[in-house]
C-alpha atoms as a PDB file:
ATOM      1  CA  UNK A   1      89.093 104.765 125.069  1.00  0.00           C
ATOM      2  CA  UNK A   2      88.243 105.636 121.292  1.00  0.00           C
ATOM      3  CA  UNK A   3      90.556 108.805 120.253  1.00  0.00           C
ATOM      4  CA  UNK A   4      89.071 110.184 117.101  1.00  0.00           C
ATOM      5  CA  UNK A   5      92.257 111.196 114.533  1.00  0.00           C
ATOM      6  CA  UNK A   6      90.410 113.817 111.949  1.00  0.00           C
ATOM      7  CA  UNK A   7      91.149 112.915 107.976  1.00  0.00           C
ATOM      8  CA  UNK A   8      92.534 116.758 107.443  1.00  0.00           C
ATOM      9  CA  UNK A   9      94.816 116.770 110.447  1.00  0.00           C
ATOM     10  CA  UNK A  10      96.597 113.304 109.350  1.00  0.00           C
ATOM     11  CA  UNK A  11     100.150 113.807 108.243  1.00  0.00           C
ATOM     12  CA  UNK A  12     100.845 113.281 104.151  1.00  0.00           C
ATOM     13  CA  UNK A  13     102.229 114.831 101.207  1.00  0.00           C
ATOM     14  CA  UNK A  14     100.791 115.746  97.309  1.00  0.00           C
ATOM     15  CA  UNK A  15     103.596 114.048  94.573  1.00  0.00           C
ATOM     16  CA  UNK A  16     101.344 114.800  92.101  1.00  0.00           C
ATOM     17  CA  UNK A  17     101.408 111.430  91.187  1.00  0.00           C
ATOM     18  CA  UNK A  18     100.340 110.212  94.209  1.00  0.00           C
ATOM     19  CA  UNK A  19      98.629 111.690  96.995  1.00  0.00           C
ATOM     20  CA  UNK A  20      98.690 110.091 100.489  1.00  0.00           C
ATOM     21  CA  UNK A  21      97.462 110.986 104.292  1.00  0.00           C
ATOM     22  CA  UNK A  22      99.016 108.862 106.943  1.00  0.00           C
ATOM     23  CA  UNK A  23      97.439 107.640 109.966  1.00  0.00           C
ATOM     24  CA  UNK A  24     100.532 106.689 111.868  1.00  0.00           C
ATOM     25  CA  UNK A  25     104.443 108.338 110.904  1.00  0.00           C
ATOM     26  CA  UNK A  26     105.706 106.725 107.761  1.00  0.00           C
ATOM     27  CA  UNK A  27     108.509 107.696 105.190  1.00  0.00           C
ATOM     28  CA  UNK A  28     109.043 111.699 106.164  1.00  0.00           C
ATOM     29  CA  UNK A  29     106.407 111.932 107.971  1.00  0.00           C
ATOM     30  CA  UNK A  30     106.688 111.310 111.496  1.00  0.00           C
ATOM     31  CA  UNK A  31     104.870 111.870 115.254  1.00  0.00           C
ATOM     32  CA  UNK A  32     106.051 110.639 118.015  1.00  0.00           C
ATOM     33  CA  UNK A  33     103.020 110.411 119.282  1.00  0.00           C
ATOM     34  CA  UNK A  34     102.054 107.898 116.483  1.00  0.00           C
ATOM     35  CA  UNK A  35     104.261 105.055 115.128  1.00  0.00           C
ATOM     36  CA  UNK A  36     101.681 102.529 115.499  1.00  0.00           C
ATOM     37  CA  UNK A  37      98.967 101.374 117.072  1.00  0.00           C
ATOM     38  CA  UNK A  38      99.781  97.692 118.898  1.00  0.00           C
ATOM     39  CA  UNK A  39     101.170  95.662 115.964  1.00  0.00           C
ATOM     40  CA  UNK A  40      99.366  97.690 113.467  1.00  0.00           C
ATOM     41  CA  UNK A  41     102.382  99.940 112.287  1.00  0.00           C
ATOM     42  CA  UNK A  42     101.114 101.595 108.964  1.00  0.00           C
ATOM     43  CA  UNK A  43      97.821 103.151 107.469  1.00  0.00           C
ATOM     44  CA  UNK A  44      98.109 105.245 104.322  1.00  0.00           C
ATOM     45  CA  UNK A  45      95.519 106.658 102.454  1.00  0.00           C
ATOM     46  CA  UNK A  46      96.572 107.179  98.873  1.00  0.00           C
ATOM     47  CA  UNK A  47      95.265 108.376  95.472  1.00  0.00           C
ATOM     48  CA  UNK A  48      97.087 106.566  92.566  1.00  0.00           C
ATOM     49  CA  UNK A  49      96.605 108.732  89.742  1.00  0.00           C
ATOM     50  CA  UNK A  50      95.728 106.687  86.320  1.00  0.00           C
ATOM     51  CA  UNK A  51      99.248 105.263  84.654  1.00  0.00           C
ATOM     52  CA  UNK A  52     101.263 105.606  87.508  1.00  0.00           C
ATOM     53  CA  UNK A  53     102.442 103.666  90.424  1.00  0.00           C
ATOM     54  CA  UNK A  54     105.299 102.859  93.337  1.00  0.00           C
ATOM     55  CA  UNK A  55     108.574 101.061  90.886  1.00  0.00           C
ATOM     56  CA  UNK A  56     110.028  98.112  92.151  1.00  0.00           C
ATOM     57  CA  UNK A  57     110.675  98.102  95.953  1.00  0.00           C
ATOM     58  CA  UNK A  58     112.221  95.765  98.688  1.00  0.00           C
ATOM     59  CA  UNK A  59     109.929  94.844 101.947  1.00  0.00           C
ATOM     60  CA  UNK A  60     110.936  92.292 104.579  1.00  0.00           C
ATOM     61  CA  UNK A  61     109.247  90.987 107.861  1.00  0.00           C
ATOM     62  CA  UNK A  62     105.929  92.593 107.777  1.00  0.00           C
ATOM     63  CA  UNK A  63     102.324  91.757 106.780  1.00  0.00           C
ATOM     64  CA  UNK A  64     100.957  93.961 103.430  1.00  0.00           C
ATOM     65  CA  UNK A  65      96.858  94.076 103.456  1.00  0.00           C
ATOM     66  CA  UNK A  66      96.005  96.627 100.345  1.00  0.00           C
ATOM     67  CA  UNK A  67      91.971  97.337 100.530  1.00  0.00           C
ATOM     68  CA  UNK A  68      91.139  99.041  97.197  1.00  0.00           C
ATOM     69  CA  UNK A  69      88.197 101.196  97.431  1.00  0.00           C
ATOM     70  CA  UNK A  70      88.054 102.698  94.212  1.00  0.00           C
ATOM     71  CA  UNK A  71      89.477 101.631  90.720  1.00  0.00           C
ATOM     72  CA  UNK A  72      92.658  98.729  90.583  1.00  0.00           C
ATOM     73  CA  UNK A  73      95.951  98.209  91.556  1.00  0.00           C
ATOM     74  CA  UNK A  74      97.925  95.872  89.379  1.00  0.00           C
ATOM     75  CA  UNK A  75     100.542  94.251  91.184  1.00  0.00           C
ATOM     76  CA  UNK A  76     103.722  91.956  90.127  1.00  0.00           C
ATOM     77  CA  UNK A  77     106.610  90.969  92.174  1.00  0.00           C
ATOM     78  CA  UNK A  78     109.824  89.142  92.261  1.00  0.00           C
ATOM     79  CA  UNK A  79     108.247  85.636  93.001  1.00  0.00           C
ATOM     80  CA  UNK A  80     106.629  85.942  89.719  1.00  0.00           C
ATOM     81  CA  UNK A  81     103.108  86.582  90.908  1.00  0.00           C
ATOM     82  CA  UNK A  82     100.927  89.160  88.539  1.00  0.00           C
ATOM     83  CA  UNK A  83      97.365  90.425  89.807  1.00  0.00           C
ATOM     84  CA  UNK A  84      94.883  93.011  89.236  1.00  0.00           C
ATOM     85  CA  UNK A  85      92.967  93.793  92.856  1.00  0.00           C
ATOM     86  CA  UNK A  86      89.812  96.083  91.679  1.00  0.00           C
ATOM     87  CA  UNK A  87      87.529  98.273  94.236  1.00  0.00           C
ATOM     88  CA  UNK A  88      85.734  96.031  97.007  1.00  0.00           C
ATOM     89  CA  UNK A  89      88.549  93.312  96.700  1.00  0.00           C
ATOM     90  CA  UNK A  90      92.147  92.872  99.285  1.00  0.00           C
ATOM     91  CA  UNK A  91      95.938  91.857  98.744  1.00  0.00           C
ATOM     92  CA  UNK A  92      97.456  90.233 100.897  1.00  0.00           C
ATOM     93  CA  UNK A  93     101.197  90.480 100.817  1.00  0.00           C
ATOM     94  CA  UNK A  94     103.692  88.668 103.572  1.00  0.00           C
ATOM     95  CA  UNK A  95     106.938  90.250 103.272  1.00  0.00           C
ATOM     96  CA  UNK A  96     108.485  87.299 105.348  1.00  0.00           C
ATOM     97  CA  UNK A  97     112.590  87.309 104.941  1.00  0.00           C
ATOM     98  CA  UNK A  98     112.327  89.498 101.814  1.00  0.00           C
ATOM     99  CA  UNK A  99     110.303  90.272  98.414  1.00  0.00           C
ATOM    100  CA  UNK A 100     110.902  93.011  95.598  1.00  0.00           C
ATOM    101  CA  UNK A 101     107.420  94.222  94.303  1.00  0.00           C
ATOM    102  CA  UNK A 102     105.615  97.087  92.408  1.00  0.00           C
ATOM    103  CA  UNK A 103     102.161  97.826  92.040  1.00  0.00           C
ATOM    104  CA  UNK A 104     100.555 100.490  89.449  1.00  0.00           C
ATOM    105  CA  UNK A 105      97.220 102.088  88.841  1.00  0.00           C
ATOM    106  CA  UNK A 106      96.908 100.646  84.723  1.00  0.00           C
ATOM    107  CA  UNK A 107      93.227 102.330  84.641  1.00  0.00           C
ATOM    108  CA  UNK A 108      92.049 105.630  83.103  1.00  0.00           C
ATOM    109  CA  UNK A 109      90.935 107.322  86.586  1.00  0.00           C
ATOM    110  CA  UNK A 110      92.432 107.591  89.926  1.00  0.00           C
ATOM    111  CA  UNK A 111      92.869 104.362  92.237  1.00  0.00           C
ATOM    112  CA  UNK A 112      92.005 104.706  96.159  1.00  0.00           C
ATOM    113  CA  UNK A 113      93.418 102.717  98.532  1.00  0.00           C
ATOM    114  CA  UNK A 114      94.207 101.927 102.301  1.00  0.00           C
ATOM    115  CA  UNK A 115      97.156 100.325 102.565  1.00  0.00           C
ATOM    116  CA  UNK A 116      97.941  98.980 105.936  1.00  0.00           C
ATOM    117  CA  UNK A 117     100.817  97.200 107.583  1.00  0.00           C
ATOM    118  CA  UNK A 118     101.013  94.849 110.707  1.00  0.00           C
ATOM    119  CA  UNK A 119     104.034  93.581 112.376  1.00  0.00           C
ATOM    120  CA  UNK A 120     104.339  89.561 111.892  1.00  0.00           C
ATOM    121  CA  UNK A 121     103.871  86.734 114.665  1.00  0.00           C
ATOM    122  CA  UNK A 122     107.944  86.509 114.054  1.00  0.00           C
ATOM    123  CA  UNK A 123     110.360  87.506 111.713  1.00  0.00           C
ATOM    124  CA  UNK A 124     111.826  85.320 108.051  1.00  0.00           C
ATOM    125  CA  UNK A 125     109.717  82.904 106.214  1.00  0.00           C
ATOM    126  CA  UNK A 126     109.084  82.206 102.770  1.00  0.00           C
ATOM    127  CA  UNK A 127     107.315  85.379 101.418  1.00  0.00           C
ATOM    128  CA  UNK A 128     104.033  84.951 100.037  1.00  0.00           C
ATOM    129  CA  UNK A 129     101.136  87.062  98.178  1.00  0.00           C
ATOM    130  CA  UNK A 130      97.431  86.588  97.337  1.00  0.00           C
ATOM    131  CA  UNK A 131      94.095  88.197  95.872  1.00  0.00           C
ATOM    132  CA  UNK A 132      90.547  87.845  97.092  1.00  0.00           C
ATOM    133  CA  UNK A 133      86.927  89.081  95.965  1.00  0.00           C
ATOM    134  CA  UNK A 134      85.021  90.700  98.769  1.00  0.00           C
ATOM    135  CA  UNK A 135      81.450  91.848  97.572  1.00  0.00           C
ATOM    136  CA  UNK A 136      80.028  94.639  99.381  1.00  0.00           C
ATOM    137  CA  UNK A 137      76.811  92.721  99.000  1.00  0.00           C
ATOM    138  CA  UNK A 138      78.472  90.257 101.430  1.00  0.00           C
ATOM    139  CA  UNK A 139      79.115  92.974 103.965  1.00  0.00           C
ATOM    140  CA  UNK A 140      76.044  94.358 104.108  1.00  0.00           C
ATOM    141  CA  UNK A 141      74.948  95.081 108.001  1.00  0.00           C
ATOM    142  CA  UNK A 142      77.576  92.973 109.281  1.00  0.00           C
ATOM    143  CA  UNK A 143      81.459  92.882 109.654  1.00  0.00           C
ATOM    144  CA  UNK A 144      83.176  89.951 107.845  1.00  0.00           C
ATOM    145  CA  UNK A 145      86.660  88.878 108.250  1.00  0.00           C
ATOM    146  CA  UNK A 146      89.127  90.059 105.194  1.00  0.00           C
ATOM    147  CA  UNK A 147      92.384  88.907 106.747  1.00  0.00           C
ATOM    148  CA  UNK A 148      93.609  87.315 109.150  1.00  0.00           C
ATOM    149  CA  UNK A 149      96.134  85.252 111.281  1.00  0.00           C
ATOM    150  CA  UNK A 150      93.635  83.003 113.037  1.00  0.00           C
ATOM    151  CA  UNK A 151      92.911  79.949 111.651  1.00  0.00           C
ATOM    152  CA  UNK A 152      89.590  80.012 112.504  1.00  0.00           C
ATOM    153  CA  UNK A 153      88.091  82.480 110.161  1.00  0.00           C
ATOM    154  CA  UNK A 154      87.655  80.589 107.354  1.00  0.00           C
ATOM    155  CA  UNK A 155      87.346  82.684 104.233  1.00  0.00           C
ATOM    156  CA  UNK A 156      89.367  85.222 105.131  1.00  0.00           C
ATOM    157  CA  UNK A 157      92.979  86.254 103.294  1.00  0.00           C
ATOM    158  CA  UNK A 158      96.182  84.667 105.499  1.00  0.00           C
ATOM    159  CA  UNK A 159      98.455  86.936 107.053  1.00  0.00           C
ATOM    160  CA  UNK A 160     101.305  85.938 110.324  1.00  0.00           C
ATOM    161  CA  UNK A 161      99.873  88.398 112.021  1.00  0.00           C
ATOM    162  CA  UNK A 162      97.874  87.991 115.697  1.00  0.00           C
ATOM    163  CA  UNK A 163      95.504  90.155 114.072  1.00  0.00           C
ATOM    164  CA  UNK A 164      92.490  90.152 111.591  1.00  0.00           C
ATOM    165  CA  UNK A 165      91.203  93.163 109.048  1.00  0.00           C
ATOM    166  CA  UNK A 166      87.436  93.241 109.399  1.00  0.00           C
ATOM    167  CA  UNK A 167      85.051  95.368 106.529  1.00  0.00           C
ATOM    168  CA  UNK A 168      81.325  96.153 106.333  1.00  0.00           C
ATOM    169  CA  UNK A 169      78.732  98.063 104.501  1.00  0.00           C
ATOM    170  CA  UNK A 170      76.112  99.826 106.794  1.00  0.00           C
ATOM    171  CA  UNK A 171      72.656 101.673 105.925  1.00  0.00           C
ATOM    172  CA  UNK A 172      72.398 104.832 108.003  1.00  0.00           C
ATOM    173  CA  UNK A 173      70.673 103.605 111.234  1.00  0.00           C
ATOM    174  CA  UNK A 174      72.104  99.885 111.323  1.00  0.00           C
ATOM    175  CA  UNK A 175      74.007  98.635 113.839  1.00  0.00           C
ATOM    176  CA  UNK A 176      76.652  96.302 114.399  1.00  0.00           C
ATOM    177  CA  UNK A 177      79.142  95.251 117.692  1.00  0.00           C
ATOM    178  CA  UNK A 178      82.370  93.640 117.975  1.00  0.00           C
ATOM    179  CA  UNK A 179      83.605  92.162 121.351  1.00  0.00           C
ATOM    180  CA  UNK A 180      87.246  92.681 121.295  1.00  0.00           C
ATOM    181  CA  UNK A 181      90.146  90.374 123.746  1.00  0.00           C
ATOM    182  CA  UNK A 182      91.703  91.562 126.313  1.00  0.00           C
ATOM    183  CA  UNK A 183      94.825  93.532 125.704  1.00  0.00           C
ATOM    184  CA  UNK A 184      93.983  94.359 121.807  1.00  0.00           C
ATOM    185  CA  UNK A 185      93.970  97.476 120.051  1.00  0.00           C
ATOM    186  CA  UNK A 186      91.627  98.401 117.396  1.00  0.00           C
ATOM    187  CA  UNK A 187      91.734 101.122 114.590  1.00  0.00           C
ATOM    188  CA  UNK A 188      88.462 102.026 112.078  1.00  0.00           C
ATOM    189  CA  UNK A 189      88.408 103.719 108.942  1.00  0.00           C
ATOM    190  CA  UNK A 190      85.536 104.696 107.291  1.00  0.00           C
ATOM    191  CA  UNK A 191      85.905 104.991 103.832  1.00  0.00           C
ATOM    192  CA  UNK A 192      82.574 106.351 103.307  1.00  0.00           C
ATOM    193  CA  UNK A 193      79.800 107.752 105.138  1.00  0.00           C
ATOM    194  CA  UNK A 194      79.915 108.381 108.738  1.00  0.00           C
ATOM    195  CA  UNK A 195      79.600 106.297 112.143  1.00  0.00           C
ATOM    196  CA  UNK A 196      78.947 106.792 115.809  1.00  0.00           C
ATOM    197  CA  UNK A 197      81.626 104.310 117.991  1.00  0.00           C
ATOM    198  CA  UNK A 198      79.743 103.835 121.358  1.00  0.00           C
ATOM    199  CA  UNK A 199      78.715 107.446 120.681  1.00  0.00           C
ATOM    200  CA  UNK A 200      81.864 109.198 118.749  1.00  0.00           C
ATOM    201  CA  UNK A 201      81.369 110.123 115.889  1.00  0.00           C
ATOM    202  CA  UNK A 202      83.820 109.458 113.203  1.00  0.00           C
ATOM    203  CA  UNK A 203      83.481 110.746 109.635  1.00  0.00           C
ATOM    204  CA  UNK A 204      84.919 109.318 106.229  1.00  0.00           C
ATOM    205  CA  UNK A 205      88.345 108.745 106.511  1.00  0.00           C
ATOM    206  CA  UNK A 206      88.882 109.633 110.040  1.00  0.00           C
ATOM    207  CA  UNK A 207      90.933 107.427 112.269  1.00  0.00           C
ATOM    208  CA  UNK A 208      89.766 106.035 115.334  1.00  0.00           C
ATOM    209  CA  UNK A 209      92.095 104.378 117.947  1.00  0.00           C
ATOM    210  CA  UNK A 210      90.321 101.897 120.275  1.00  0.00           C
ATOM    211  CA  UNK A 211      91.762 100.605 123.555  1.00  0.00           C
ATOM    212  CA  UNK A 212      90.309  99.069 126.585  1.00  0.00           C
ATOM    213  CA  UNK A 213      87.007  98.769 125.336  1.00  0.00           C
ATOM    214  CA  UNK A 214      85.146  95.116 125.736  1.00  0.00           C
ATOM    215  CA  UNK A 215      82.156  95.450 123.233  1.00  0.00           C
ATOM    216  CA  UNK A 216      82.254  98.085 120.169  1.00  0.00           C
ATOM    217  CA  UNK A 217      78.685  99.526 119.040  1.00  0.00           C
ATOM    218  CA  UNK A 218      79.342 100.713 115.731  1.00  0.00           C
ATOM    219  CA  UNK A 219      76.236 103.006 114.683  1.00  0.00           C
ATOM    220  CA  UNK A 220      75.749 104.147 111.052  1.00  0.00           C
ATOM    221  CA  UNK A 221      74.932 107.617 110.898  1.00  0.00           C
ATOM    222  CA  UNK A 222      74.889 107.703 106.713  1.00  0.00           C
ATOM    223  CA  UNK A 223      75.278 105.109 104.474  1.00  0.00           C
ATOM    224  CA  UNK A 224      78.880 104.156 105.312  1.00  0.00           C
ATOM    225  CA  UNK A 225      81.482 101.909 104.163  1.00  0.00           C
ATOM    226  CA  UNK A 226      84.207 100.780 107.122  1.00  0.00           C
ATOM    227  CA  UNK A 227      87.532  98.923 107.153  1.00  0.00           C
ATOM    228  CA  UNK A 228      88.977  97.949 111.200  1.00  0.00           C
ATOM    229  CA  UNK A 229      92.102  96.233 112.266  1.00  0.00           C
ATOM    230  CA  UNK A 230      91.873  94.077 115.508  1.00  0.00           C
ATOM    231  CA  UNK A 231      95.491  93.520 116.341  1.00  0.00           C
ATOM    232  CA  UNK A 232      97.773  92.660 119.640  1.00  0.00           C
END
């Protein structure tokens, strides 16, 4: 099954500062028909706008991937830990048995993000945060591994998570598959550009809900830009 969830019928809000579509219910938005998606539980797509940001904030048991796609976030929490994540690179932030962070758009133009959260392998643990570089020159034509909780993907961000975020950059006409395990649930995001998922089409910043699906032919109908959780 691949349920296509159109960008202008996701749930969100306009705080002028900030705003932000959400895939699945979060904060005062909610659908019952939507609190997660397996362990994924959270994907928000927000607008930072320049010299603003979310103020210090608590999080506990729960796995933090931020994919910038445009601009910088600047991050600092309570563990001491200072970073600036810029367009093309991910943060990784485990929660684990409790952090206090804030993160802030310092540049002079808007900051775009997804921001997604997965449910941890088990609750507690020593909190923990991290930065990586992602070229999209890496990604081109194929999917690469940005985080993950398997310790085989080498390269890829560390989250406690039986689940991995996957990105790739596509010219219109390339294709790519991904075979998924039995049981898992996936979820794509284009950021750009538009695909075909064994024949749905899904536009920029449409959701897409996979389940029970072995093999995933992801087409490129333009130029497109993608982001997909494989998760439990």
């Amino acid at each position: 099954m691949i349920e296509r969830r159109p960008f202008n019928k996701l749930g969100g809000g306009d705080h002028d500062w900030l705003k932000a579509k959400h895939h699945f219910s979060f904060g005062e938005y909610t659908d019952p028909a939507r609190l997660g998606w397996g362990a994924l539980r959270v994907w928000n797509d927000d607008e930072i706008a320049p010299g603003t940001g979310f103020p210090p904030h608590p999080h506990a048991n729960m796995e933090i991937i931020t994919y910038v796609r445009e601009g910088a976030v600047t991050h600092k929490d309570s563990l001491g830990n200072e970073g600036r994540t810029e367009a093309g690179d991910v943060q990784v932030m485990s929660a684990g048995a409790g952090i206090w962070h804030a993160e802030h758009n310092l540049e002079r133009r808007p900051t775009r993000i997804f921001q997604i959260w997965i449910m941890p392998r088990a609750s507690g643990g020593a909190p923990t945060w991290g930065s990586q570089p992602f070229p999209k020159a890496d990604r081109s034509g194929r999917l690469v591994t940005l985080a993950s909780g398997f310790a085989n993907d080498n390269g890829a961000l560390p989250i406690r998570a039986d689940a991995r975020v996957l990105g790739a950059t596509l010219k219109a006409g390339e294709t790519v598959d991904y075979t998924f395990g039995n049981g898992r649930h996936g979820y794509l995001v284009p950021a750009t550009g538009a695909v075909e998922l064994n024949g749905v089409r899904i536009d920029a910043r449409d959701g897409a809900a996979i389940s029970d699906v072995d093999t995933l032919k992801i087409r490129a109908i333009e130029n497109s830009e993608i982001v997909m959780v494989d998760a439990a």
